[in-house]
N, C-alpha and C. Protein backbone atom coordinates (compact mmCIF):
# COMPACT_ATOMS: atom_id res chain seq x y z
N UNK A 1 23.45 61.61 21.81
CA UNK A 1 22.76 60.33 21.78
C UNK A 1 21.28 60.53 21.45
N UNK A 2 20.91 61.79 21.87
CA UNK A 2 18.90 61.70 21.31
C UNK A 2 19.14 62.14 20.51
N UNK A 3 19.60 62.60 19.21
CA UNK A 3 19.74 62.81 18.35
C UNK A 3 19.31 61.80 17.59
N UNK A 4 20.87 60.40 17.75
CA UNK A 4 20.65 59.42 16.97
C UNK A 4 19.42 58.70 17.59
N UNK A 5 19.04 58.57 18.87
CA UNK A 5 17.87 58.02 19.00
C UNK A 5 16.51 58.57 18.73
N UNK A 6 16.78 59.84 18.22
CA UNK A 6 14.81 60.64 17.45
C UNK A 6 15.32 59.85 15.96
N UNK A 7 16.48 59.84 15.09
CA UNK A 7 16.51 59.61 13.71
C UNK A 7 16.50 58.16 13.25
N UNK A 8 16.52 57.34 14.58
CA UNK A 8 16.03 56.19 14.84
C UNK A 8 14.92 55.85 14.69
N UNK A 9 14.24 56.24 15.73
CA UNK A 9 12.61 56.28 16.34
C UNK A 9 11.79 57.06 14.92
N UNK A 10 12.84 58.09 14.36
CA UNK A 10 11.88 58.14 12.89
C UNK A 10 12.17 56.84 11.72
N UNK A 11 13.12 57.04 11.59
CA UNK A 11 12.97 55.52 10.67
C UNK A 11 12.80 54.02 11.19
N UNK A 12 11.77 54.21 12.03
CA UNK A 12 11.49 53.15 12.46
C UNK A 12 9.86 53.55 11.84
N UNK A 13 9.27 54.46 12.43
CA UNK A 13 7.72 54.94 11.71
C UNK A 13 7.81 55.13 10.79
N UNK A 14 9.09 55.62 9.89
CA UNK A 14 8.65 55.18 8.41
C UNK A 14 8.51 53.85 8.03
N UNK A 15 9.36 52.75 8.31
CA UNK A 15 8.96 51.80 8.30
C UNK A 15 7.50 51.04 8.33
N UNK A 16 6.71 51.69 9.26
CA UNK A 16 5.06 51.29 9.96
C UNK A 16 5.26 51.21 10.88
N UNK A 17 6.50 51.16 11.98
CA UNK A 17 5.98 51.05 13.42
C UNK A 17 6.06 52.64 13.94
N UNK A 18 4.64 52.39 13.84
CA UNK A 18 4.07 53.67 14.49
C UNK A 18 3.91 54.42 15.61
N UNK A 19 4.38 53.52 16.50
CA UNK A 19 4.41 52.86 18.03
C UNK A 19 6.09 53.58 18.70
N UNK A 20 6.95 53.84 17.78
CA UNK A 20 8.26 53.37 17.95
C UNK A 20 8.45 54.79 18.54
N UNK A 21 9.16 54.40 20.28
CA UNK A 21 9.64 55.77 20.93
C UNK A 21 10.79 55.34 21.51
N UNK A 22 11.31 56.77 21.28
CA UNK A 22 13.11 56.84 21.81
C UNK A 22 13.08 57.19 23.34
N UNK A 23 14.29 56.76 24.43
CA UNK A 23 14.46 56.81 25.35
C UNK A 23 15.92 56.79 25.67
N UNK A 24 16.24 57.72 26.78
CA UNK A 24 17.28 57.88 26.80
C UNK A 24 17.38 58.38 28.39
N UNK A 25 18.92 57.71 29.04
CA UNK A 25 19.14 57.80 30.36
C UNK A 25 19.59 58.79 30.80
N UNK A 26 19.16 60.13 32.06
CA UNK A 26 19.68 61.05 32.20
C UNK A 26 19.23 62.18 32.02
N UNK A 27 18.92 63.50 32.25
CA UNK A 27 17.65 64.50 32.06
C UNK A 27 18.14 64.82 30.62
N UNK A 28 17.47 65.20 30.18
CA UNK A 28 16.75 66.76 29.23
C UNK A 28 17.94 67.08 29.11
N UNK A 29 18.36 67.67 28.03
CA UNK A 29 19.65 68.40 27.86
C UNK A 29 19.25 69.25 26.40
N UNK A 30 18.44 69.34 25.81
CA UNK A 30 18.05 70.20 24.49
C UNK A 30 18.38 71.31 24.82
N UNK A 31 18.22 72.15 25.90
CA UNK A 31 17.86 73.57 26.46
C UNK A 31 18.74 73.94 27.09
N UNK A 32 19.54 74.87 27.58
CA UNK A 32 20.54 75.09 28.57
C UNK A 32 19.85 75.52 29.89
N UNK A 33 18.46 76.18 29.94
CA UNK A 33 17.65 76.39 31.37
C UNK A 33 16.00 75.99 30.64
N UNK A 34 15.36 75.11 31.33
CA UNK A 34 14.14 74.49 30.81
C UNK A 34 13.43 75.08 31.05
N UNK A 35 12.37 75.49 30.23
CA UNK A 35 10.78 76.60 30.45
C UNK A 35 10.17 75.69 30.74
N UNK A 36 10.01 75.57 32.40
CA UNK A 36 8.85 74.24 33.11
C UNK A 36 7.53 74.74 32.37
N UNK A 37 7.00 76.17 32.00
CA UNK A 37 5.78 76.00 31.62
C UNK A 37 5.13 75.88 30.24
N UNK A 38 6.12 75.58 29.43
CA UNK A 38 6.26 75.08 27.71
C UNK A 38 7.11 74.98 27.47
N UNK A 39 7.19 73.43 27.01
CA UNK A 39 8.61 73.00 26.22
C UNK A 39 8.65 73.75 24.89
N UNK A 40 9.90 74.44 24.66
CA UNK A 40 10.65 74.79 23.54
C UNK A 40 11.20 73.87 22.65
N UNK A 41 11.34 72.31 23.04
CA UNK A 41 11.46 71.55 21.56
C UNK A 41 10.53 70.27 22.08
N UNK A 42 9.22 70.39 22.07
CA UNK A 42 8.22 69.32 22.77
C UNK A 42 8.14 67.96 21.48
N UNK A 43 9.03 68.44 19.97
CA UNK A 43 9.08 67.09 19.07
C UNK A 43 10.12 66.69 19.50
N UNK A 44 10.93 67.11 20.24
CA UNK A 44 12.41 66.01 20.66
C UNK A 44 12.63 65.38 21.99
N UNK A 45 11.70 66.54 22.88
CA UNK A 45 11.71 66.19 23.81
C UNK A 45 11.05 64.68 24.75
N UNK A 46 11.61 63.76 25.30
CA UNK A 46 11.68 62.68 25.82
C UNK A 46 11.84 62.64 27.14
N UNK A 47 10.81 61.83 28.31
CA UNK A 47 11.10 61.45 29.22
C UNK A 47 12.56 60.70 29.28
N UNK A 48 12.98 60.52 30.34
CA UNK A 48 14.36 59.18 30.71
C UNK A 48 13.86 58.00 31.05
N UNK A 49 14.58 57.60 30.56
CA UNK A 49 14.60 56.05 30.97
C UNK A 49 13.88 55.93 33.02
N UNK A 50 15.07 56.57 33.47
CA UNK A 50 14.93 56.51 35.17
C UNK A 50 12.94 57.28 35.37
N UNK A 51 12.63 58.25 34.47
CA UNK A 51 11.29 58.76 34.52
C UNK A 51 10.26 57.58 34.31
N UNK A 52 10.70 56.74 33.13
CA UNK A 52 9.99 55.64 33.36
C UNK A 52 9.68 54.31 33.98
N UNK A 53 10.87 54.16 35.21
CA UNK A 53 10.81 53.47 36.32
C UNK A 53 11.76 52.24 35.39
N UNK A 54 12.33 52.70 34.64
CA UNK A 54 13.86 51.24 34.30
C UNK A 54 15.00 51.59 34.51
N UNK A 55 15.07 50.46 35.60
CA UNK A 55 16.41 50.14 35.68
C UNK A 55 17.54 50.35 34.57
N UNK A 56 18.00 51.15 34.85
CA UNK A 56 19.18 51.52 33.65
C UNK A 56 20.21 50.34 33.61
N UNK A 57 20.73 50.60 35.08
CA UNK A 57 22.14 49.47 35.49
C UNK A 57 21.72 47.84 34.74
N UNK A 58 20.50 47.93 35.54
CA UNK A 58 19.96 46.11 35.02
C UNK A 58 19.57 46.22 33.66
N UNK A 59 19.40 46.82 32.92
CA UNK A 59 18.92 46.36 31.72
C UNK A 59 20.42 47.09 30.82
N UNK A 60 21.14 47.67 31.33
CA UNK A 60 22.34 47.35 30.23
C UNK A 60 23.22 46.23 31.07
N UNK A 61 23.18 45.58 31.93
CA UNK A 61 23.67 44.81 32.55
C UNK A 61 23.40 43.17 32.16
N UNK A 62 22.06 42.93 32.07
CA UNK A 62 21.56 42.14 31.37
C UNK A 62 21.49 42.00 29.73
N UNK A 63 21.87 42.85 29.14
CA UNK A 63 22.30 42.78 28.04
C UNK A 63 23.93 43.09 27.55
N UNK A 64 24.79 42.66 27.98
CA UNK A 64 25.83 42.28 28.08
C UNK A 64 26.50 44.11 27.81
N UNK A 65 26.63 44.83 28.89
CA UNK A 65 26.94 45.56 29.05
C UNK A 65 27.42 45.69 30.66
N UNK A 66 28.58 46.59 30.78
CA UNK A 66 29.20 46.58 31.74
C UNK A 66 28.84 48.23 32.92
N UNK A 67 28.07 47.90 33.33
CA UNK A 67 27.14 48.83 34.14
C UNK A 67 28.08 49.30 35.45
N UNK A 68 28.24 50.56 35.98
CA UNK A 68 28.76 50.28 36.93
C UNK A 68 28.36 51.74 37.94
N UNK A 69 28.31 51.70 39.11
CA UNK A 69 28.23 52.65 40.13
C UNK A 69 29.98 53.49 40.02
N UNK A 70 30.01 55.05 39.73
CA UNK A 70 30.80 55.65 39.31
C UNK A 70 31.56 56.12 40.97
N UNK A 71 32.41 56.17 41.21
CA UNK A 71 33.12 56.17 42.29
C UNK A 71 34.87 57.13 42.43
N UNK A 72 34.42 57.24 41.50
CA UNK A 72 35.92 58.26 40.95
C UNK A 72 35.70 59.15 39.86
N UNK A 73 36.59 60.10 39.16
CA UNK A 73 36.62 60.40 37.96
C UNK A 73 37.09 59.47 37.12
N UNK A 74 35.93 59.12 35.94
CA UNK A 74 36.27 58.18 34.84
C UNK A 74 36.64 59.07 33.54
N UNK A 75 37.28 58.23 32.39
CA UNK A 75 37.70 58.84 31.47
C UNK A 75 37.29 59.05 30.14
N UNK A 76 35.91 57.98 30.78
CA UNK A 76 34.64 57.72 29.73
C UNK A 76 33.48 57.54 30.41
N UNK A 77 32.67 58.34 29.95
CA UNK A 77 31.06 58.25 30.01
C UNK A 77 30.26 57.54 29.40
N UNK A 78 29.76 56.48 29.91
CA UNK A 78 28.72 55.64 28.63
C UNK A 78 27.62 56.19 28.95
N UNK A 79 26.46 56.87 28.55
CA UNK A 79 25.22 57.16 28.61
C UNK A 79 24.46 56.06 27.32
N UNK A 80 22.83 55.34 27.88
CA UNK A 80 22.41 54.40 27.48
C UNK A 80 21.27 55.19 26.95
N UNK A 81 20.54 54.41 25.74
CA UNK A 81 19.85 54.87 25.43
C UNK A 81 18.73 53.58 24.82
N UNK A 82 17.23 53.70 24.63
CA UNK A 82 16.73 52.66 24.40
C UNK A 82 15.59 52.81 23.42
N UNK A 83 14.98 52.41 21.88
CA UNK A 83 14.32 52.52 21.28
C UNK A 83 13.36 51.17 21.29
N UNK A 84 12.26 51.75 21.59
CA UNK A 84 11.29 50.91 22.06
C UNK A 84 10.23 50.66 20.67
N UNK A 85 9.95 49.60 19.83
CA UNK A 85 9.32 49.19 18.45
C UNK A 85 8.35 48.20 19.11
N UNK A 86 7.45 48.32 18.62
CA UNK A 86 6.26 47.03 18.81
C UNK A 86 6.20 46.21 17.15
C-alpha cells in the first residue's frame, strides 16, 4: 500500500500540489529491523496515520467504509491509507 501511496503523492506534485503527503495506517514496514539512528529509506519513509493522532476506525468509518475492532482470525486484512493534497 505505500508504495501505491508514494506514486500517488508523486503524481500529485507533478501536478503542482506541492504540499501532497502520503499516509498510511500501521508502522514502518520498508526495513525488516529499523536503524532508530538513520533511516535507510528516509524518501519513503512516512509517519502513520495513528502517529498523527487520526482516528483510523472514524475516518474510514465515516467515509463509507466498514471499520471494525478485530476479534478473531480474519481472512482479510484491510489496511487504510490516506493522501493528503491542498
Amino acid at each position: 500500500l505505500l508504495e501505491i501511496l508514494l506514486n500517488l503523492e508523486r503524481e500529485a506534485f507533478l501536478q503542482n500540489h506541492y504540499k501532497a503527503f502520503a499516509l498510511k495506517a500501521g508502522r514502518c514496514r520498508l526495513c525488516k529491523e529499523c536503524n532508530l539512528k538513520q533511516c535507510v529509506n528516509p524518501t519513503k519513509a512516512r509517519p502513520s496515520l495513528e502517529a498523527c493522532g487520526i482516528d483510523v476506525m472514524a475516518l474510514a468509518n465515516d467515509n463509507g467504509y466498514q471499520a471494525e475492532i478485530l476479534q478473531a482470525a480474519v481472512p482479510e486484512l484491510k489496511i487504510y491509507g490516506l493522501l493528503l493534497v491542498e
